[in-house]
C-alpha atoms as a PDB file:
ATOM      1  CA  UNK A   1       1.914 -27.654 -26.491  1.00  0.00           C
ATOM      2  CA  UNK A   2       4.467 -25.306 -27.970  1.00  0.00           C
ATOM      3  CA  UNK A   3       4.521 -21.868 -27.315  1.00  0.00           C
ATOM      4  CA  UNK A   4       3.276 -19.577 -30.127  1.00  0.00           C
ATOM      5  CA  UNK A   5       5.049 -16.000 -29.844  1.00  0.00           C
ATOM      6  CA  UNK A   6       3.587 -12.931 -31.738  1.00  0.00           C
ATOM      7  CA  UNK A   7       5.831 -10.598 -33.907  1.00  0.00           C
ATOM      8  CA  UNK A   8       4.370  -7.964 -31.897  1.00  0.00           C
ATOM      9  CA  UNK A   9       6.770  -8.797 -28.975  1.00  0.00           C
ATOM     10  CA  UNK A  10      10.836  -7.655 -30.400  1.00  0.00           C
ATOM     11  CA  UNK A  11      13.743  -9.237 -29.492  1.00  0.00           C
ATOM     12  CA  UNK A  12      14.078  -7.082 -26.636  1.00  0.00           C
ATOM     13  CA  UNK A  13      11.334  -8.220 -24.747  1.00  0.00           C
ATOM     14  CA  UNK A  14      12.050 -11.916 -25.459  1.00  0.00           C
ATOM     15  CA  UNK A  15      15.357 -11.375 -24.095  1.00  0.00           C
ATOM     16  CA  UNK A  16      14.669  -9.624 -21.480  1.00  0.00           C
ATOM     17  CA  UNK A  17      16.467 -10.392 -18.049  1.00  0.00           C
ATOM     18  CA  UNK A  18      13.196 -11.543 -15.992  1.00  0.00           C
ATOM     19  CA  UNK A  19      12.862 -14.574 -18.207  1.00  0.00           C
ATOM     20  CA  UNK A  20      16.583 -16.116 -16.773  1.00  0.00           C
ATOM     21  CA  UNK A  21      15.891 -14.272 -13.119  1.00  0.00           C
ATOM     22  CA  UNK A  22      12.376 -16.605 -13.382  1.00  0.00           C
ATOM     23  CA  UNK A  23      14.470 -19.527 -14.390  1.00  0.00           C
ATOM     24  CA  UNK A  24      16.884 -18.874 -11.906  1.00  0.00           C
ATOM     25  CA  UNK A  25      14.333 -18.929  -9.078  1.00  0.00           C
ATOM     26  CA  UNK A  26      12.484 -22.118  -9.996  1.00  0.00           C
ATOM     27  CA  UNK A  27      15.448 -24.299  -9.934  1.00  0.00           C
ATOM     28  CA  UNK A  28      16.518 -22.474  -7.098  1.00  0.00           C
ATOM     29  CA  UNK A  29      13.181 -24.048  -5.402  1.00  0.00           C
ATOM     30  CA  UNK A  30      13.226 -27.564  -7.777  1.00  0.00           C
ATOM     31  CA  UNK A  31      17.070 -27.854  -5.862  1.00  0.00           C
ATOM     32  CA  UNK A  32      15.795 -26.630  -2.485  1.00  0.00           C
ATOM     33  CA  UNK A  33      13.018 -28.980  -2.217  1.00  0.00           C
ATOM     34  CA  UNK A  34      15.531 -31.850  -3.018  1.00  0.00           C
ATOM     35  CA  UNK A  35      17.616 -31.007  -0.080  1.00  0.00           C
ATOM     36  CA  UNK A  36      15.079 -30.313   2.593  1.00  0.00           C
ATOM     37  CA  UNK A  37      13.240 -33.537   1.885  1.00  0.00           C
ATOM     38  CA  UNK A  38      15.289 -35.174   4.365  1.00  0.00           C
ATOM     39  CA  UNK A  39      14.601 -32.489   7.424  1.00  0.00           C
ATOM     40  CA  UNK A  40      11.655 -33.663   9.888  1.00  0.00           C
ATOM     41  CA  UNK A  41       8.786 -31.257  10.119  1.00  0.00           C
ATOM     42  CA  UNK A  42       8.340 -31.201  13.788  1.00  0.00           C
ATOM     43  CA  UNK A  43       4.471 -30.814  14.803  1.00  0.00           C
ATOM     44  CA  UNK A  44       3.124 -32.489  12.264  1.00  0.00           C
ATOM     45  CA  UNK A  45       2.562 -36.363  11.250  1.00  0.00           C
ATOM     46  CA  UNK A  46       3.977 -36.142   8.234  1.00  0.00           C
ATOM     47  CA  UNK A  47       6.886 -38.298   7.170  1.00  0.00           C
ATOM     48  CA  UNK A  48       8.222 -35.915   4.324  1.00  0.00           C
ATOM     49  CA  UNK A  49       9.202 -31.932   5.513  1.00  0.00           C
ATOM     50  CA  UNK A  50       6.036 -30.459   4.344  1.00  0.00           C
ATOM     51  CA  UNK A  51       7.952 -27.794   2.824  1.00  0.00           C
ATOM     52  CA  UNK A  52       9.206 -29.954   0.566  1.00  0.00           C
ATOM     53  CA  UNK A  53       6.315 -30.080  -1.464  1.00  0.00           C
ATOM     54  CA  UNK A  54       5.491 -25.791  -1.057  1.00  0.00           C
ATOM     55  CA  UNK A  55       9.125 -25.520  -2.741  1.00  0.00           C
ATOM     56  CA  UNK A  56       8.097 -27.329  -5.799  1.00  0.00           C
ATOM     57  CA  UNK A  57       4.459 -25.968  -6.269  1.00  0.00           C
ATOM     58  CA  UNK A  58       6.414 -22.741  -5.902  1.00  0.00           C
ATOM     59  CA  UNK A  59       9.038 -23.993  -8.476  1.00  0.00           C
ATOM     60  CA  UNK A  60       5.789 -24.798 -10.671  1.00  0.00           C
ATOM     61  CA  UNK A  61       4.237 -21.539 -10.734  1.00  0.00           C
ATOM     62  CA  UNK A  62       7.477 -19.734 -11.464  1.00  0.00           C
ATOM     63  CA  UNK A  63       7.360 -21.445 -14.574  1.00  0.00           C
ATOM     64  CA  UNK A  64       3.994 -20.916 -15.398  1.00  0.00           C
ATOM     65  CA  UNK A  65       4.629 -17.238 -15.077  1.00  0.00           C
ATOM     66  CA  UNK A  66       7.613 -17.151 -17.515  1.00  0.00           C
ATOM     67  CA  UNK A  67       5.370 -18.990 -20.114  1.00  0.00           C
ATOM     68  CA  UNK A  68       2.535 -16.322 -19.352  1.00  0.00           C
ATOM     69  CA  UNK A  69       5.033 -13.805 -19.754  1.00  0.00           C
ATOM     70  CA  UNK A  70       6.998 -15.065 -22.646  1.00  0.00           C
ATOM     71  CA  UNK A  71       3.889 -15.065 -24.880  1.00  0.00           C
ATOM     72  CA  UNK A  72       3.286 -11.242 -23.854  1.00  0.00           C
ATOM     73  CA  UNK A  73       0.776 -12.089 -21.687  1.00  0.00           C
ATOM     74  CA  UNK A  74       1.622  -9.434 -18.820  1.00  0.00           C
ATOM     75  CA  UNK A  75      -1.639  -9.307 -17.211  1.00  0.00           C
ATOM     76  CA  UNK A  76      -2.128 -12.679 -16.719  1.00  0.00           C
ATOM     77  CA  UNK A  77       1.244 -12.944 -14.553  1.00  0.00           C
ATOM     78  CA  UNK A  78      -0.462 -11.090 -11.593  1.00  0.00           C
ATOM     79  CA  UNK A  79      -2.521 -13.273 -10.274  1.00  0.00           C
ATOM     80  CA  UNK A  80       0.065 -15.783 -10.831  1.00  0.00           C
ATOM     81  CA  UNK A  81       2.618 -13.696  -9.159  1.00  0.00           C
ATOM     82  CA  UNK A  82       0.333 -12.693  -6.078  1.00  0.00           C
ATOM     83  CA  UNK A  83      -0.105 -16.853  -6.108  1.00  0.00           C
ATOM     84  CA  UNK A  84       3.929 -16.951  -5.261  1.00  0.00           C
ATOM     85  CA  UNK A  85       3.653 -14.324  -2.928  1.00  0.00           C
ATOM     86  CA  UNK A  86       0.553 -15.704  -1.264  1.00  0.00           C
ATOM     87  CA  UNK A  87       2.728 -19.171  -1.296  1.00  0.00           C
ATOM     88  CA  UNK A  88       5.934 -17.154   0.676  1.00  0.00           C
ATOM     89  CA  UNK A  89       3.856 -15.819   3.250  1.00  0.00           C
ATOM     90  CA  UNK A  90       2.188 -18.969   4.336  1.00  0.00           C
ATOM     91  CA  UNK A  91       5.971 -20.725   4.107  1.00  0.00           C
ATOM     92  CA  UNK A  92       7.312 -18.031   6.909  1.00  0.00           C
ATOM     93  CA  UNK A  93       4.424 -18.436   8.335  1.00  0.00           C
ATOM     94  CA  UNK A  94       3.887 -22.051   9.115  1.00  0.00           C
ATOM     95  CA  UNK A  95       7.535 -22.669   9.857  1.00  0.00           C
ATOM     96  CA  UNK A  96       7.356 -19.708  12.164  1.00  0.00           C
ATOM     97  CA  UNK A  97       3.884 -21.026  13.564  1.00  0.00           C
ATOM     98  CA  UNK A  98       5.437 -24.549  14.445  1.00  0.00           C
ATOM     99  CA  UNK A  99       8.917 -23.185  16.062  1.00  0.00           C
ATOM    100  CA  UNK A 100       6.312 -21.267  18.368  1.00  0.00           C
ATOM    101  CA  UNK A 101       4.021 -24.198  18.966  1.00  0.00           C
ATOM    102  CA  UNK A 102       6.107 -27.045  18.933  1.00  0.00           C
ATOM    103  CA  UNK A 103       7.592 -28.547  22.224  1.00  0.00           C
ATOM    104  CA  UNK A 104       7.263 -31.851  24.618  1.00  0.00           C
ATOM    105  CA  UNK A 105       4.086 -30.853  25.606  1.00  0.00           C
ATOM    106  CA  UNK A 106       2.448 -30.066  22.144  1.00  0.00           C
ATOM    107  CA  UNK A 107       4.019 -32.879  19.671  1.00  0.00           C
ATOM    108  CA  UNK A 108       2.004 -32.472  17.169  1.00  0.00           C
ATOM    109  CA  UNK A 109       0.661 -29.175  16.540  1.00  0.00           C
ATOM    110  CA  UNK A 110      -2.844 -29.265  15.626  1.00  0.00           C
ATOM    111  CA  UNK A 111      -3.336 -25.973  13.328  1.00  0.00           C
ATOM    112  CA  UNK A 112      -0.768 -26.934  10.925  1.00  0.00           C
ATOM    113  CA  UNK A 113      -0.983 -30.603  10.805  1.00  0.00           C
ATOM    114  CA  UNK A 114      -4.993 -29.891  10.078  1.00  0.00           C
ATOM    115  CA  UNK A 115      -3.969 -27.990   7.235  1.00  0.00           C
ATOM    116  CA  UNK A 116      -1.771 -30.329   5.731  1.00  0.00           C
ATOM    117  CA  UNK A 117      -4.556 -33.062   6.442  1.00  0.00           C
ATOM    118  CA  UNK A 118      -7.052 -30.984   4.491  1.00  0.00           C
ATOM    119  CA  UNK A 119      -9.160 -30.273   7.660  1.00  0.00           C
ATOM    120  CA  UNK A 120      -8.615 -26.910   8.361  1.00  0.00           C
ATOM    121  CA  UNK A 121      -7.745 -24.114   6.299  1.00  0.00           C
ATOM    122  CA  UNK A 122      -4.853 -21.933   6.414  1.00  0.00           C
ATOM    123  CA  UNK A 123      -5.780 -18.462   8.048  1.00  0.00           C
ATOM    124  CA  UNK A 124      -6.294 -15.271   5.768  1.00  0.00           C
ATOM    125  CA  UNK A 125      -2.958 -13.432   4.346  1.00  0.00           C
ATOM    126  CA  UNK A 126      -3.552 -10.213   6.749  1.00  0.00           C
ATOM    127  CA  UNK A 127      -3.851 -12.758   9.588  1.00  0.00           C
ATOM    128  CA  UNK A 128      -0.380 -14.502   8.647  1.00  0.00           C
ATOM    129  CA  UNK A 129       1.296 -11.275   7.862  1.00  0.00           C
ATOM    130  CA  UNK A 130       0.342  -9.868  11.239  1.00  0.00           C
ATOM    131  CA  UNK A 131       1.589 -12.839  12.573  1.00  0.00           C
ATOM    132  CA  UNK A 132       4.860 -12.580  10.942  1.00  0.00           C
ATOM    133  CA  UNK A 133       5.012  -8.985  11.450  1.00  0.00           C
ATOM    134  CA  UNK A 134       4.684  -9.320  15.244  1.00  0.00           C
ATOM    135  CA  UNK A 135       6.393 -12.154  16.143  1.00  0.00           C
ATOM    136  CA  UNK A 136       9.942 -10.568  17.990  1.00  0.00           C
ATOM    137  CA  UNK A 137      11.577 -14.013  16.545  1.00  0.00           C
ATOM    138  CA  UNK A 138      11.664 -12.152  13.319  1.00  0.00           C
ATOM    139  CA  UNK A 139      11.838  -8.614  14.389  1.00  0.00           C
ATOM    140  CA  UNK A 140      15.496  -8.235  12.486  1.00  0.00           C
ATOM    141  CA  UNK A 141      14.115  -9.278   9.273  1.00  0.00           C
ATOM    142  CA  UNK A 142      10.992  -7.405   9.611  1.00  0.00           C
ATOM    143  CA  UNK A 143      12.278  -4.069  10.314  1.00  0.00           C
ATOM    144  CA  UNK A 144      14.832  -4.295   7.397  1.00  0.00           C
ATOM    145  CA  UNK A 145      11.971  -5.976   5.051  1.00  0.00           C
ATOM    146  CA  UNK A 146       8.971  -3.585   5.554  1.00  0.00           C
ATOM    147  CA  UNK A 147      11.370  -0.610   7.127  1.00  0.00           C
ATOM    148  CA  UNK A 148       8.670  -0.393   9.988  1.00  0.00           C
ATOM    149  CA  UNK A 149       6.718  -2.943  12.027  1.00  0.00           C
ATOM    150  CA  UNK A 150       3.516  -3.049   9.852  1.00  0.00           C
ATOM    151  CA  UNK A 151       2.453  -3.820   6.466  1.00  0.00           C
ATOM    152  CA  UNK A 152       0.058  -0.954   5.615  1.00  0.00           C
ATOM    153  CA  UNK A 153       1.960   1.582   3.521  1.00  0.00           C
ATOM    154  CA  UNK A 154       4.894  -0.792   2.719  1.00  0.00           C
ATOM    155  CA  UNK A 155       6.051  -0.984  -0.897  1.00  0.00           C
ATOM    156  CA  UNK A 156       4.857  -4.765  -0.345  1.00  0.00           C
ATOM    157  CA  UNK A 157       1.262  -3.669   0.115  1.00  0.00           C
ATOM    158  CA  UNK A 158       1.455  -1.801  -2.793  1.00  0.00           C
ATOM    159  CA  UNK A 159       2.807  -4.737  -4.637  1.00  0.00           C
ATOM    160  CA  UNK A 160      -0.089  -6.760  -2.887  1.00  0.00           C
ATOM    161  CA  UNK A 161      -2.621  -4.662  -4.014  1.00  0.00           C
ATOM    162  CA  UNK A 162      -1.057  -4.240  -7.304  1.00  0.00           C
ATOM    163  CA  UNK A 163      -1.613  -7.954  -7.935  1.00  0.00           C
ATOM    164  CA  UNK A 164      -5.349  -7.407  -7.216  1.00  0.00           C
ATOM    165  CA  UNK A 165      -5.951  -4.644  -9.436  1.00  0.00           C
ATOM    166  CA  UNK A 166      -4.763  -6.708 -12.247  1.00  0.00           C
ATOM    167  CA  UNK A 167      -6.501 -10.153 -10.954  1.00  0.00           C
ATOM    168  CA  UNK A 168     -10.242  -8.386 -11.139  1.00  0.00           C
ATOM    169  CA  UNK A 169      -9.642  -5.587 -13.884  1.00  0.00           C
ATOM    170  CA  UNK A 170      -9.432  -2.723 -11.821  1.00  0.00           C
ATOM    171  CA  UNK A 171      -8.620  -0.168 -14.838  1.00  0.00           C
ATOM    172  CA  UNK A 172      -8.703  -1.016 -18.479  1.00  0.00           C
ATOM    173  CA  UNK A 173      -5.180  -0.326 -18.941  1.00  0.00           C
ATOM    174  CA  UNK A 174      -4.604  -4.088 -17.248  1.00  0.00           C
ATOM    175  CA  UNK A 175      -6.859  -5.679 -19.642  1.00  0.00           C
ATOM    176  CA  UNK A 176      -4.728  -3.940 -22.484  1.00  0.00           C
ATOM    177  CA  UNK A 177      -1.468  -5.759 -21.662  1.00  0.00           C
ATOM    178  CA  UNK A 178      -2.905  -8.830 -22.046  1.00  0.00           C
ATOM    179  CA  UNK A 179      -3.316  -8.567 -25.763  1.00  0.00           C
ATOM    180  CA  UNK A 180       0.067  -9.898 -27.116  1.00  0.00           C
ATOM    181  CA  UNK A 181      -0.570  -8.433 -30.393  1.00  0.00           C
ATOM    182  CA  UNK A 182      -1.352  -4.781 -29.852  1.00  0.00           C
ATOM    183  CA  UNK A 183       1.314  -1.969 -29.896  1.00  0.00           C
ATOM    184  CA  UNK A 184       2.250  -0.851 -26.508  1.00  0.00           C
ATOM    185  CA  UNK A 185       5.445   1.169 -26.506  1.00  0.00           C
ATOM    186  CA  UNK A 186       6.110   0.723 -22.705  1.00  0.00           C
ATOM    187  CA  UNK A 187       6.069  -3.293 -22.617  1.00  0.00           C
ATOM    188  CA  UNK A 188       9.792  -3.375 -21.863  1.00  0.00           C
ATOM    189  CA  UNK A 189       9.211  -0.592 -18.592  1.00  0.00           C
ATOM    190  CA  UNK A 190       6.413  -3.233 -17.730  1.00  0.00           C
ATOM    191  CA  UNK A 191       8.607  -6.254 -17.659  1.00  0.00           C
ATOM    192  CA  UNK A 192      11.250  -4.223 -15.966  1.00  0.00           C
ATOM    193  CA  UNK A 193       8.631  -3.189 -12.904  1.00  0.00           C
ATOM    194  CA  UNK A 194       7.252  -6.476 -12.981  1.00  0.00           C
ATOM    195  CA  UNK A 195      11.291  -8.072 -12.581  1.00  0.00           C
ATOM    196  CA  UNK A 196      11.162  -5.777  -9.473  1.00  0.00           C
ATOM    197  CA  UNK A 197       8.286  -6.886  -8.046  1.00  0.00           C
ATOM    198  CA  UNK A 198       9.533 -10.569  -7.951  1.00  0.00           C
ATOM    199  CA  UNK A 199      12.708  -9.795  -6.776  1.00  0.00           C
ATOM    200  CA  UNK A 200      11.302  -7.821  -3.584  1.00  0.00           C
ATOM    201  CA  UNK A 201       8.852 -10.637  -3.085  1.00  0.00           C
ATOM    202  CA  UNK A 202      11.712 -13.587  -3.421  1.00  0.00           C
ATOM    203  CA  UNK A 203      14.086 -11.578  -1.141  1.00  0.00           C
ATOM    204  CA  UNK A 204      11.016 -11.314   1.233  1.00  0.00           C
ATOM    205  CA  UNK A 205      10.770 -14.868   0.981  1.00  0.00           C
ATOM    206  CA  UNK A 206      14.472 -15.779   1.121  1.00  0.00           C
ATOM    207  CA  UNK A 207      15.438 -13.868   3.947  1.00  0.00           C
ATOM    208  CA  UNK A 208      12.437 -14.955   6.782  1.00  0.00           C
ATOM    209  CA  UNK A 209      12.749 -18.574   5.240  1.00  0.00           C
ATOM    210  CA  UNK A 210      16.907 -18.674   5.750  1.00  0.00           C
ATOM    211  CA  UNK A 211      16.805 -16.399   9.335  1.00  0.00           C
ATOM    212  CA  UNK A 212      14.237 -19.129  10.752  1.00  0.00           C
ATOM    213  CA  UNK A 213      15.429 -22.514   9.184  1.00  0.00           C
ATOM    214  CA  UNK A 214      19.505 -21.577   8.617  1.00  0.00           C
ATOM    215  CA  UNK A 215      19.637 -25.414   8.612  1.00  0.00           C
ATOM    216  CA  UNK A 216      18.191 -25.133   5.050  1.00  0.00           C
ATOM    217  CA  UNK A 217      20.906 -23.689   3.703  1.00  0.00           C
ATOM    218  CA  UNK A 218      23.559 -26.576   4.387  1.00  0.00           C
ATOM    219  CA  UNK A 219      24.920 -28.836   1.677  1.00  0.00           C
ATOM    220  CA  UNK A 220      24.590 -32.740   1.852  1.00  0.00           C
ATOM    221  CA  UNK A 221      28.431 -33.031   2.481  1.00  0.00           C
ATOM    222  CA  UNK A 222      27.991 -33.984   5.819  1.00  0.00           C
ATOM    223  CA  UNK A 223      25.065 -36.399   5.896  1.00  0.00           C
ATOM    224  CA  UNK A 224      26.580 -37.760   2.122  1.00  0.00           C
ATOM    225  CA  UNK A 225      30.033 -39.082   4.258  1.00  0.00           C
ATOM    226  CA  UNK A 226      27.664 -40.326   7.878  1.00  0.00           C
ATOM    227  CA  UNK A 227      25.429 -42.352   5.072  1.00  0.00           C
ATOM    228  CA  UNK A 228      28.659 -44.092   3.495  1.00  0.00           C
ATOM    229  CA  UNK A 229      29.944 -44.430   6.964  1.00  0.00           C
ATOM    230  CA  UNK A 230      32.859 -42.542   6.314  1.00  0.00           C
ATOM    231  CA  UNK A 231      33.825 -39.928   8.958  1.00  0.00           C
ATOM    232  CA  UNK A 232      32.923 -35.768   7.783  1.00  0.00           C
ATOM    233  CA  UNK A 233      35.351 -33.226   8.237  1.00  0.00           C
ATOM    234  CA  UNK A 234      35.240 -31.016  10.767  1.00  0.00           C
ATOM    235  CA  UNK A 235      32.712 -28.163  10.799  1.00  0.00           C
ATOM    236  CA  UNK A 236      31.105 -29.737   7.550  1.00  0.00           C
ATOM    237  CA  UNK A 237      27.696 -29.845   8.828  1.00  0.00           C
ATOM    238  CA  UNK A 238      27.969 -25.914   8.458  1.00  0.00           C
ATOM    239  CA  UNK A 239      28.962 -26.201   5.322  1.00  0.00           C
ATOM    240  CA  UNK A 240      26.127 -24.141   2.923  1.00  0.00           C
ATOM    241  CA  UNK A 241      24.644 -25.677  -0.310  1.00  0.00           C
ATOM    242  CA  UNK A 242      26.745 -24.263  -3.567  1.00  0.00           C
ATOM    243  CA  UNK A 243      23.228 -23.161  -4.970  1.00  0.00           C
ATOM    244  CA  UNK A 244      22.175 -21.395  -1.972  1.00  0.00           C
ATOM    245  CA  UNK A 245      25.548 -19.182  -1.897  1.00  0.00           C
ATOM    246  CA  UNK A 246      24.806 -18.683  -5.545  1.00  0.00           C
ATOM    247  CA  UNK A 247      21.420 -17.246  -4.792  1.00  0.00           C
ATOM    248  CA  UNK A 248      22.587 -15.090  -1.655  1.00  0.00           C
ATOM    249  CA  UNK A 249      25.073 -13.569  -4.029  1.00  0.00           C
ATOM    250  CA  UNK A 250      23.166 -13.313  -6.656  1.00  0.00           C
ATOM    251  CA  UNK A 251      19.794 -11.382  -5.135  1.00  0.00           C
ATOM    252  CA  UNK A 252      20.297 -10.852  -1.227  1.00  0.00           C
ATOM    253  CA  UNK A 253      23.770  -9.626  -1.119  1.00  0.00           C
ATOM    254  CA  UNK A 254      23.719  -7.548  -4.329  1.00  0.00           C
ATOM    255  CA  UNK A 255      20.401  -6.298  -3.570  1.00  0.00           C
ATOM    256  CA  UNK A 256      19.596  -5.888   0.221  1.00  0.00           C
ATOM    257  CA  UNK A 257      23.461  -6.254   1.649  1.00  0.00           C
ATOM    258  CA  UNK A 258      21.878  -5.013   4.871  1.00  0.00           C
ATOM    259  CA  UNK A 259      19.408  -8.238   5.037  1.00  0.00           C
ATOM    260  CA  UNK A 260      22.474 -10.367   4.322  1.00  0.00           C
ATOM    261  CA  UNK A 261      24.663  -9.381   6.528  1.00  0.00           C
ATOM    262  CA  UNK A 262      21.649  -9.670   9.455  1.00  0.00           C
ATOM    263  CA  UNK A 263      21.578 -13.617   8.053  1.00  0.00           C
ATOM    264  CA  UNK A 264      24.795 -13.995   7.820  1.00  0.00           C
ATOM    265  CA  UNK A 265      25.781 -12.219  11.578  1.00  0.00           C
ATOM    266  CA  UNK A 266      22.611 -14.858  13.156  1.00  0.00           C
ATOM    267  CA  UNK A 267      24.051 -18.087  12.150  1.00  0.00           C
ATOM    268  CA  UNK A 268      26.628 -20.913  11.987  1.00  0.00           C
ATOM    269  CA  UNK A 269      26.065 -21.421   8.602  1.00  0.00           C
ATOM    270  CA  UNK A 270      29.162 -20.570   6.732  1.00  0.00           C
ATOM    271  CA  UNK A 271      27.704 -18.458   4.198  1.00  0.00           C
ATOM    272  CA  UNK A 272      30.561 -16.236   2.300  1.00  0.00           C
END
């Protein structure tokens, strides 16, 4: 189905720089996912890394946001939006959740594998956040993510509740910006505050996701030369994936160069 696009709209908003930062992200994810499909999942029975398959429902709803968005539909990218962030908090969370749980004694750890079986479900977001929040693993990250060791009063909450008010119609003014064919003369300012929003929630994301798992960052260099039996150079298994530099560069460094250099100063990796 093609994508009809009012007049109403402008060339400004149809060019505006959330459309490519949306792009950006999802094959960010579609090229993640490809690369983490060969990492184990410890504590769980599954074959495939169960992330693999978070990083490309993630990639999907990215893209169903910038067609929302691209046919002026503003509203409608909330709930899509609190979706992704809903998706990023159970991500840190269940990785974070299996390094605790995992070990000789508990192979196969029974919370997370009954989620992925479809027997048990996933606990609430304040119960995963606390988690996250808590857990001195983290404590780096958290401290430079929320600025303090709780959620309430964070600009994340506010984006959080944010998300709701525009999910169950808090104030008519949501409603409003989902008509693509009215006047509003501040739909630019809203695509601008709504760019902001994802980019606080994907650094959120980024950051926990690359301080736990650093191994997710490495390129295939290493495992490419063991699987044509050819001997890797030295040091190459620290070697980091071109498109995750790109996307340190790109968001973490020129936007939080206080998270990045906390990655960068906690592992082998050798990120630039």
């Amino acid at each position: 189905m093609s994508i009809i696009v009012p007049n109403t709209l402008g060339k400004n908003y149809l060019e505006h720089g959330v459309f490519g930062q949306l792009t950006e992200y999802a094959e960010f994810f579609k090229s993640l996912s490809d690369t983490t499909m060969g990492f184990v999942s410890s504590g769980s029975y599954t074959v495939t890394n169960i992330d693999t398959y978070v990083f490309t429902s993630i990639q999907g709803t990215l893209e169903s946001i910038h067609d929302i968005l691209f046919k002026g539909r503003i509203n409608d990218s909330y709930p899509l939006l609190r979706k992704y962030y809903d998706s990023a908090i159970i991500n840190i969370y269940t990785n974070l959740y299996l390094q605790d749980n995992f070990g000789l004694d508990n192979f196969i750890v029974e919370k997370i594998d009954n989620w992925v079986k479809g027997k048990e479900k996933i606990p609430s977001f304040k119960v995963m956040s606390d988690y996250i929040i808590k857990s001195p693993k983290v404590a780096e990250i958290t401290d430079l993510i929320y600025n303090a060791s709780t959620f309430k009063g964070s600009s994340l909450e506010k984006i959080r509740n944010k998300c709701n008010e525009h999910t169950h119609y808090f104030y008519y003014h949501n409603l409003l910006i989902n008509d693509n064919e009215i006047y509003l003369p501040k739909r630019i300012n809203l695509l601008d505050t709504f760019s902001k929003e994802l980019r606080e929630i994907f650094i959120l994301h980024i950051s926990y996701l690359f301080y736990i798992n650093d191994h997710y960052m490495s390129s295939t260099d290493y495992m490419d030369c063991m699987e044509c039996g050819m001997t890797p150079e030295e040091n190459s298994q620290y070697w980091v994936a071109s498109f995750v530099q790109d996307i340190f560069d790109n968001w973490i460094k020129k936007y939080r160069p206080d998270i990045a250099r906390t990655i960068k100063s906690s592992t082998c990796m050798k990120l630039e």
